[in-house]
Protein backbone atom coordinates (compact mmCIF):
# COMPACT_ATOMS: atom_id res chain seq x y z
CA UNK A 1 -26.24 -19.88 -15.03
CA UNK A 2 -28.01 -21.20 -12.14
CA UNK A 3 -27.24 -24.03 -9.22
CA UNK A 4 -29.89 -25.81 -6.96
CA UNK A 5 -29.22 -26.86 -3.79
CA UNK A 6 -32.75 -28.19 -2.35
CA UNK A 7 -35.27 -24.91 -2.41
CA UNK A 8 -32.22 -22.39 -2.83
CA UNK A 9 -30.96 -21.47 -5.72
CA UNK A 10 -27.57 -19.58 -6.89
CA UNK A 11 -27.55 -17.17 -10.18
CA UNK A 12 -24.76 -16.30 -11.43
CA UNK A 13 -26.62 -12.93 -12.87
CA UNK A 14 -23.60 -10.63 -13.38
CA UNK A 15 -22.23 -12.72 -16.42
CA UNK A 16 -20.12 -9.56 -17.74
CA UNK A 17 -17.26 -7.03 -15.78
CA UNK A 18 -19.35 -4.01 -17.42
CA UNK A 19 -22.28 -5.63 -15.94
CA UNK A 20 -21.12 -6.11 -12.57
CA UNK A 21 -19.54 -2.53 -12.80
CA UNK A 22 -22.48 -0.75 -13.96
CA UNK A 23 -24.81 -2.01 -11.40
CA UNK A 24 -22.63 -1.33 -8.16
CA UNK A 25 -22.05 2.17 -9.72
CA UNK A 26 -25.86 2.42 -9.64
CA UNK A 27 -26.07 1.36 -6.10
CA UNK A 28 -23.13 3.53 -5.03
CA UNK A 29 -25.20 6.50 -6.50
CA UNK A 30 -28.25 5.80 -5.28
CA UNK A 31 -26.73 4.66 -1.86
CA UNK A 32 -27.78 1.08 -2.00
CA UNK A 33 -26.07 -1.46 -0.44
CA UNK A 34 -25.28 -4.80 -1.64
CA UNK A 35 -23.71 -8.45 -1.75
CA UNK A 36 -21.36 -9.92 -3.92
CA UNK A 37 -20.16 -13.34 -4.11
CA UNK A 38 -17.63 -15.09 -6.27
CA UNK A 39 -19.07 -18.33 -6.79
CA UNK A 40 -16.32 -21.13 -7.78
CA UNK A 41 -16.34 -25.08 -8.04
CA UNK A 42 -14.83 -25.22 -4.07
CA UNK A 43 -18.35 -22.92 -3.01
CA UNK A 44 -20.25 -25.38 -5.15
CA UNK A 45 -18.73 -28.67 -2.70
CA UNK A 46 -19.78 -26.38 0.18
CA UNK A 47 -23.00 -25.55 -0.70
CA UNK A 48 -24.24 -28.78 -1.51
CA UNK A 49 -23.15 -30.30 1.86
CA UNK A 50 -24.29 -26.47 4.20
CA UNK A 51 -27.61 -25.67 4.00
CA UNK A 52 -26.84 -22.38 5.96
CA UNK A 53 -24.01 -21.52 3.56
CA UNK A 54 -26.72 -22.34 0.40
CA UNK A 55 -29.33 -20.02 2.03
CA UNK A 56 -26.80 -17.17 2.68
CA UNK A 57 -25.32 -17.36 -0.98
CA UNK A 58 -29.27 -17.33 -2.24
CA UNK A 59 -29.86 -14.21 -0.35
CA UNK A 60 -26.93 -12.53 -2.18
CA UNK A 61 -27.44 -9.51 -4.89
CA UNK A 62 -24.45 -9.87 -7.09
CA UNK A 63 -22.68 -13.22 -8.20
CA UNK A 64 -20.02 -13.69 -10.51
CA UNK A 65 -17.82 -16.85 -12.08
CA UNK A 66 -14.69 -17.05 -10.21
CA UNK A 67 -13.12 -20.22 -11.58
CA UNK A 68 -12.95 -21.37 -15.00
CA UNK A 69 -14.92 -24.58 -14.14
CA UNK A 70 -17.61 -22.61 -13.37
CA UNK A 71 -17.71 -20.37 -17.03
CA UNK A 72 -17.01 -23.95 -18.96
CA UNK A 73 -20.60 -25.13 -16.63
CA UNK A 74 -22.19 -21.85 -18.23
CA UNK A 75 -20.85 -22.52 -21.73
CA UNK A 76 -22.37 -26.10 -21.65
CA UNK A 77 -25.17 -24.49 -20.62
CA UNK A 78 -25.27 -22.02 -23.54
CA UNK A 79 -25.58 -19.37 -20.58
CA UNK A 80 -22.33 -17.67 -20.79
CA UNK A 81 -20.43 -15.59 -18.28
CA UNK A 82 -16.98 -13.97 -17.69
CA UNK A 83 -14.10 -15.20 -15.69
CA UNK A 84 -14.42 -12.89 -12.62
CA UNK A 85 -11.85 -13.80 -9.67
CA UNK A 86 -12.54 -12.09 -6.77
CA UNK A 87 -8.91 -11.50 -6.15
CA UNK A 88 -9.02 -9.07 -9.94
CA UNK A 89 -12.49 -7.51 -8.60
CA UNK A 90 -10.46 -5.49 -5.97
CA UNK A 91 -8.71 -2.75 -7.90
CA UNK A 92 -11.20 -1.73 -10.18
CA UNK A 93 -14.46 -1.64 -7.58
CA UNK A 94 -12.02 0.37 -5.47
CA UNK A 95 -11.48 2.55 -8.38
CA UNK A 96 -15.15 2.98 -8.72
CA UNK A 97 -15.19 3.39 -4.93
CA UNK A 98 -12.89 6.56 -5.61
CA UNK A 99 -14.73 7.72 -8.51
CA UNK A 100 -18.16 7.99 -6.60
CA UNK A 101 -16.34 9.70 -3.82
CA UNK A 102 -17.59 6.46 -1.44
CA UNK A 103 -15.83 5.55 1.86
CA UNK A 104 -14.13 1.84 2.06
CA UNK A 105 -13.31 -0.60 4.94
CA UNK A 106 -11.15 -3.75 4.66
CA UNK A 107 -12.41 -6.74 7.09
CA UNK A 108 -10.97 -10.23 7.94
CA UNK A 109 -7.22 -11.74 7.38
CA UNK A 110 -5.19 -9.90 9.67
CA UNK A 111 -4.19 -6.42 10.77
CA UNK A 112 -0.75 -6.18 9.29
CA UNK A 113 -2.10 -7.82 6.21
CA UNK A 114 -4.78 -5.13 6.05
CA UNK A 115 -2.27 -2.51 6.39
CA UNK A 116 -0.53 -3.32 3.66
CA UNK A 117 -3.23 -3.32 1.42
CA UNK A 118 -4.46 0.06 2.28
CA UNK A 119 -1.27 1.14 1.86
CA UNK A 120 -1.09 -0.26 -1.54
CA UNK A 121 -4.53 0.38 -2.60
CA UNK A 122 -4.44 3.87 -1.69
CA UNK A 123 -1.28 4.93 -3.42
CA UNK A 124 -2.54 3.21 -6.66
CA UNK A 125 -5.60 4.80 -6.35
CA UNK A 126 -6.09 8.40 -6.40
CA UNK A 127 -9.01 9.35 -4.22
CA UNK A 128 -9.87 6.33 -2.54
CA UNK A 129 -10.49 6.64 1.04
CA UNK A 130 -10.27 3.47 3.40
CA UNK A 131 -11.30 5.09 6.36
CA UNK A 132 -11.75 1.53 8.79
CA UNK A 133 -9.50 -1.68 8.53
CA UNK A 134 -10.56 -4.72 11.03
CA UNK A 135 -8.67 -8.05 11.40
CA UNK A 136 -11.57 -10.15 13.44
CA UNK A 137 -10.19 -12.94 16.26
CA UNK A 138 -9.96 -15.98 15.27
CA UNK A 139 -12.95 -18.44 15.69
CA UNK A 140 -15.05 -15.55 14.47
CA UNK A 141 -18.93 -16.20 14.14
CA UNK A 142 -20.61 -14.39 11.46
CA UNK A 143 -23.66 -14.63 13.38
CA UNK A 144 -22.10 -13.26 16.98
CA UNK A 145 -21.87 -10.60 19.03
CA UNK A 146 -18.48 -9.48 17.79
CA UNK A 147 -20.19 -9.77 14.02
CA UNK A 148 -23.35 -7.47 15.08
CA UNK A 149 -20.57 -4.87 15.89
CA UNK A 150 -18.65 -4.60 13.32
CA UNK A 151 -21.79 -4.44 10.83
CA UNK A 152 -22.77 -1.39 13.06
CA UNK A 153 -19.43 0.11 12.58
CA UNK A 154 -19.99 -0.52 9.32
CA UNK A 155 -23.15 1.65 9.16
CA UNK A 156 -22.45 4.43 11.69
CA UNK A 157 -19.08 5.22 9.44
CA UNK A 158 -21.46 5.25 6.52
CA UNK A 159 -19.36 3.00 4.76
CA UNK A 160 -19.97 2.22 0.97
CA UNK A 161 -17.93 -0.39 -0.41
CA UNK A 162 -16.54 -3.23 2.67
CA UNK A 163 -13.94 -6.05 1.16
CA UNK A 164 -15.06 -9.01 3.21
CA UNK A 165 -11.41 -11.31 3.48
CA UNK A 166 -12.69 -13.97 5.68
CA UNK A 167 -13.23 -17.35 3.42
CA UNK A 168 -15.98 -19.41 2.13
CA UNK A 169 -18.43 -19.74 4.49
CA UNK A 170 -18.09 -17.20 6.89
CA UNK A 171 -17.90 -13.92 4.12
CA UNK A 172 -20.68 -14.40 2.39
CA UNK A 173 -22.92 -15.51 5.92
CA UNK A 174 -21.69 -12.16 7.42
CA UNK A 175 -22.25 -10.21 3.59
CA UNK A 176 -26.34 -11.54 4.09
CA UNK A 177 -26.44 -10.73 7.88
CA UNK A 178 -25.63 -7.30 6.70
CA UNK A 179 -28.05 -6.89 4.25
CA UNK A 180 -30.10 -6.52 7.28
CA UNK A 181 -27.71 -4.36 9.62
CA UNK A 182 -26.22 -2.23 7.46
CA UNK A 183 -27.82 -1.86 4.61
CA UNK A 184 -25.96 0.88 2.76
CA UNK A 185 -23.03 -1.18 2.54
CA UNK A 186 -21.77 -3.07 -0.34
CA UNK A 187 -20.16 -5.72 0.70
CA UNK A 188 -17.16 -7.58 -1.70
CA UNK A 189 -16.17 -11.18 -0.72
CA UNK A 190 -12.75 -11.71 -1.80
CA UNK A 191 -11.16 -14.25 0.32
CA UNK A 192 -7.34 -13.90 -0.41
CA UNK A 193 -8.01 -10.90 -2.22
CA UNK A 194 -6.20 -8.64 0.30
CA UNK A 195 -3.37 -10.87 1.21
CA UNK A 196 -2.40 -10.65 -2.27
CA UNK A 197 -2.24 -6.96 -2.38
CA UNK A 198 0.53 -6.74 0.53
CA UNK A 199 2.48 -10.08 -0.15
CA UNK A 200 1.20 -12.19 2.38
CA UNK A 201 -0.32 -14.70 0.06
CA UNK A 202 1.35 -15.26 -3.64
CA UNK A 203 -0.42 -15.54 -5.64
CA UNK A 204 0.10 -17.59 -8.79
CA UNK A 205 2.15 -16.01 -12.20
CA UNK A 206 0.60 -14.15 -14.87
CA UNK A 207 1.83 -17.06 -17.37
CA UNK A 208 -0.08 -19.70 -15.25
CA UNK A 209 -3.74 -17.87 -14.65
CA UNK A 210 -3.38 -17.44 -18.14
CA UNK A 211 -3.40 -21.38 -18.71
CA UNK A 212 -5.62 -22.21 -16.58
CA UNK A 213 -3.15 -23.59 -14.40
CA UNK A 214 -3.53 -21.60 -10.83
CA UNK A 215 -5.06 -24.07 -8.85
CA UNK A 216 -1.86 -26.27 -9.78
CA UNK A 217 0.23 -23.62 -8.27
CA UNK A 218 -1.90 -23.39 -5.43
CA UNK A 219 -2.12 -26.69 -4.98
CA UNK A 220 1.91 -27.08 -5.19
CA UNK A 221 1.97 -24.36 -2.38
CA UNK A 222 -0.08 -26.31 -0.08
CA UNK A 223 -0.84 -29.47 -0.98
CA UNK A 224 -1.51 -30.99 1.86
CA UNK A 225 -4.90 -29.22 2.68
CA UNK A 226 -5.87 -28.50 -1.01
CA UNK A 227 -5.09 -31.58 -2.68
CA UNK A 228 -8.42 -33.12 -0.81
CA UNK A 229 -10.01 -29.97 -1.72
CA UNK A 230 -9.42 -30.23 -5.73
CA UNK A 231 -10.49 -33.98 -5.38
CA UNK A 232 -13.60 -33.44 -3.66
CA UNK A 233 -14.11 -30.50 -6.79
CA UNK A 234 -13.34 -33.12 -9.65
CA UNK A 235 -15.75 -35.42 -8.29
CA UNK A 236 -18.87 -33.13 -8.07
CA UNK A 237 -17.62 -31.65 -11.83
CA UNK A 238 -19.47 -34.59 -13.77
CA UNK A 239 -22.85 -34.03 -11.95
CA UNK A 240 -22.92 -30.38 -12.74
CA UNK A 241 -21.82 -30.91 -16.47
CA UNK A 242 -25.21 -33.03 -16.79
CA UNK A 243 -27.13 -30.45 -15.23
CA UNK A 244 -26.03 -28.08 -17.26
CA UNK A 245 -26.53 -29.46 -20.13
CA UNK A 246 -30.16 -30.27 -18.85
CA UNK A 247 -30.17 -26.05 -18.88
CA UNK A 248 -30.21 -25.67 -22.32
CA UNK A 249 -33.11 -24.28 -24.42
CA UNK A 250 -34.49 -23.72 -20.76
């Protein structure tokens, strides 16, 4: 499945878990680094009004379907993909993390919420070493100073596997920057993904992902700032259906 947005374009080329899996195993072997992004229909409002934000998600390695908007877009486009949330990517890389022996930060939200997931990540996972947590200040520029430094913490620790937690734009820009800086890393952006893990966010029940129903929940949490969000999704939905469908026999 693939999105335009002027002369950058976004794949969604991982369209299975064994997929995804297989290839950051590979790069974890062979030392690789790499970026992953979860695209979903909110990304897709963002990157057709941020030409930055569309270049950075270009230049990444690995994208998935977070959001079942965006596998009913590959259906219609007889392209299809799996459901991949970022927030259910978490366990099982860091499994794979342990597995290949390969060292793991956690980066954004905030440093209590980041020591909770450690905690939680480590005791479910035998093996797995998180060896650096850091909760950036707020205001943080992926293309700073304070940015530059972490990515070469990143890569003097000889990091493998980094969880990026900082939301859609700012992840994936600093996931691309380190392409460049620290390019053994694999970096994982999961907004909410560790919040989840220690409590901080809640995330919605079993019952509802399995209906389709957690952006109502979400929305019901916080309506205020995502019920303008979920409107400005529905009305880009219709133009993406058409291309789509434009996709097919392509």
């Amino acid at each position: 499945m693939e999105f335009s947005f002027g002369e950058d374009k976004v794949t969604v080329n991982m369209p299975t878990r064994d997929a995804l899996m297989g290839e950051v195993g590979r790069r974890f072997r062979a030392g690789e680094g790499f970026a992953l992004a979860t695209i979903n229909l909110d990304h897709l409002v963002k990157l057709g009004s941020d030409p930055v934000f569309a270049r950075a998600y270009a230049g990444q390695d690995l994208v998935v379907a977070d959001g079942r908007p965006i596998v009913a877009l590959a259906r219609l486009a007889q392209r299809p993909v799996e459901l991949m949330p970022g927030s259910d990517l978490v366990r099982p890389l860091c499994a794979l993390a342990a597995a290949e022996r390969v060292p793991v930060a956690l980066v954004g939200s905030s440093e209590v919420a980041l020591g909770d997931a450690k905690r939680v990540l480590e005791a479910e996972t035998p093996g797995l070493e998180i060896t650096w947590t850091h909760a950036p200040e707020y205001g943080f520029d992926p293309e700073g100073a304070a940015a530059e430094a972490i990515l070469k913490e990143l890569a003097t620790r000889r990091i493998g596997l980094c969880f990026l937690a900082l939301g859609a734009p700012r992840q994936e820009r600093l996931a691309l920057r380190g392409r460049a800086l620290a390019p053994g890393v694999g970096f994982a952006s999961v907004g909410a993904g560790l919040d989840f893990l220690g409590g901080h966010q809640r995330r919605a029940p079993l019952w509802m992902r399995k209906l389709a129903l957690e952006w109502l929940w979400r929305m019901l949490t916080d309506p205020l700032r995502l019920a303008p969000r979920y409107a400005r999704c529905a009305a880009i939905l219709p133009g993406h259906m058409v291309r789509a469908l434009r996709l097919r026999g392509r």
